[in-house]
Protein backbone atom coordinates (compact mmCIF):
# COMPACT_ATOMS: atom_id res chain seq x y z
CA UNK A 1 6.12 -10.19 14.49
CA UNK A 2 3.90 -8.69 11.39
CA UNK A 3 0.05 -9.03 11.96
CA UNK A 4 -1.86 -11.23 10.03
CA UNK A 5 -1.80 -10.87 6.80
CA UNK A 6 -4.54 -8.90 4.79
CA UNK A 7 -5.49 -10.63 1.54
CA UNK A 8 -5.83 -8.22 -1.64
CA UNK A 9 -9.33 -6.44 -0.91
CA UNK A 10 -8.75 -5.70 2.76
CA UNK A 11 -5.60 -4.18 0.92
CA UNK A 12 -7.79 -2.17 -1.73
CA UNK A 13 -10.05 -1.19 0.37
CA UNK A 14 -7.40 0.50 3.05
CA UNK A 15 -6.09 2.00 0.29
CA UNK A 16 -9.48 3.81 -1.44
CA UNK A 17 -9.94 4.89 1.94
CA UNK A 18 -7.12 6.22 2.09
CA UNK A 19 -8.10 8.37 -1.37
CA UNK A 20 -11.32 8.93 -0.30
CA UNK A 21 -10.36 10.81 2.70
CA UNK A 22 -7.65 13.09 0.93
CA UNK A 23 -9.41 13.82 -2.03
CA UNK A 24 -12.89 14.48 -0.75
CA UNK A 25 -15.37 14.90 -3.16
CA UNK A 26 -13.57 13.40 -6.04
CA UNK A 27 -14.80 9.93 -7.84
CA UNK A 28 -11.80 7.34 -6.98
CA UNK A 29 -12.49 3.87 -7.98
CA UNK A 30 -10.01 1.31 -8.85
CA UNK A 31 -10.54 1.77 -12.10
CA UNK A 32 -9.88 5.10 -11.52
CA UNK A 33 -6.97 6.41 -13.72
CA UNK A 34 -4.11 7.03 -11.55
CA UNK A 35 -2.36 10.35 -13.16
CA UNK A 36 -5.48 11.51 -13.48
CA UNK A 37 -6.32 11.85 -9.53
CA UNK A 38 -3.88 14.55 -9.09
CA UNK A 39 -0.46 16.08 -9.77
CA UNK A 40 2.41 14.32 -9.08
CA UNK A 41 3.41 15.96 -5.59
CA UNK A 42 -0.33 15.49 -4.35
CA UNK A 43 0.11 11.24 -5.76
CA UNK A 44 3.33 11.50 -3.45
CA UNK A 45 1.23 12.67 -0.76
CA UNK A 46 -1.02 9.86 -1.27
CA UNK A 47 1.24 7.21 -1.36
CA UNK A 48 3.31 8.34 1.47
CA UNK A 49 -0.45 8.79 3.69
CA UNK A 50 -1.05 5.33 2.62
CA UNK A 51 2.38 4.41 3.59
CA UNK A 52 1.66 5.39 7.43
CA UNK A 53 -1.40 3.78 7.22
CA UNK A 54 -0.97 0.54 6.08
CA UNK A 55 2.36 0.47 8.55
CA UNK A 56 0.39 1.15 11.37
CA UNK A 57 -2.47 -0.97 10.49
CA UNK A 58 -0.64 -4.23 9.42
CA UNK A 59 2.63 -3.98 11.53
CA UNK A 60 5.07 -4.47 7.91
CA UNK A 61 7.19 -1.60 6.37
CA UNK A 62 5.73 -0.73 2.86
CA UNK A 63 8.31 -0.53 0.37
CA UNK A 64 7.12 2.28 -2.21
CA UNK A 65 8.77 1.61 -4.76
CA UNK A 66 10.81 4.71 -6.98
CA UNK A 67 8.31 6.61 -9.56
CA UNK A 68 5.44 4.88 -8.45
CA UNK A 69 3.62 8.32 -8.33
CA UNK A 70 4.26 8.27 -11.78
CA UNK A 71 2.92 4.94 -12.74
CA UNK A 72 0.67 5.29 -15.90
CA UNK A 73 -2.33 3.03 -15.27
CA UNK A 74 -5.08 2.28 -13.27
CA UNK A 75 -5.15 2.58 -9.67
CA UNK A 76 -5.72 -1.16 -9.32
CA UNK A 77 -2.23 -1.73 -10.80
CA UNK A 78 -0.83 0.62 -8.31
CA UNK A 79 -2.39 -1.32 -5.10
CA UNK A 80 -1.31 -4.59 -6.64
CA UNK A 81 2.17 -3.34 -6.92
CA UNK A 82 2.24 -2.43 -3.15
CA UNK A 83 0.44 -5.34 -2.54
CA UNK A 84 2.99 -7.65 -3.79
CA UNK A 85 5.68 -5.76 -1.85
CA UNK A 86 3.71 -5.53 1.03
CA UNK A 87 3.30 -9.37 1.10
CA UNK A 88 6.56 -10.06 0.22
CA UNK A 89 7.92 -8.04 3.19
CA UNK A 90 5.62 -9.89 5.28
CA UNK A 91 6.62 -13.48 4.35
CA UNK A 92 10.43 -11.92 5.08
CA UNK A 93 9.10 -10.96 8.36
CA UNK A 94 7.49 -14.26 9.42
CA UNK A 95 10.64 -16.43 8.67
CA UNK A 96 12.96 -14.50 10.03
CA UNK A 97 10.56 -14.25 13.50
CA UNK A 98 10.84 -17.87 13.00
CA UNK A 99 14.36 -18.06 13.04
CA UNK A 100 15.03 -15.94 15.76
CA UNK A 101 12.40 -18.02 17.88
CA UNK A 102 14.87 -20.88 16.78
CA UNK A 103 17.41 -19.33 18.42
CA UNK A 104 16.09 -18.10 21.75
């Protein structure tokens, strides 16, 4: 059964930490401009170090979804976009520990 589950700044903030730590000495904000952090590879990187992360930390697969390393916009919009996924996946979660607790 998924962890609790974060609420939206808990979820920014894993994931500017996340930024933070591999691009050291850089500005990242979340109105940082996401193209703009680095080349596409290196956002790959990113996503798929946030990925392990926020898997470990919260218990819930995180979907990413295709070309979101190329996603023109703010990263903001980028953590929302997880974020929705990543809450999505954990509702899924929850009903269908539910269910099987139903059964057993």
């Amino acid at each position: 059964m998924p962890q609790p589950r974060l609420n939206l700044e808990q979820f920014e903030q894993m994931f500017l930490q996340v930024l933070q730590s591999e691009l050291p000495g850089q500005p990242v904000s979340l109105q940082s401009n996401w193209p703009e952090l680095a080349d596409e590879s290196r956002r790959q990187a990113l996503l798929r170090k946030f990925k392990t992360v926020a898997e470990e930390a919260t218990g819930v697969e995180i979907v990413i979804g295709p070309g979101m390393e190329n996603f023109q916009g703010p990263v903001q919009s980028v953590v929302i976009q997880l974020f929705h996924v990543y809450s999505t996946v954990h509702l899924m979660e929850r009903i269908n520990a539910k269910i099987l607790a139903r059964r057993g």
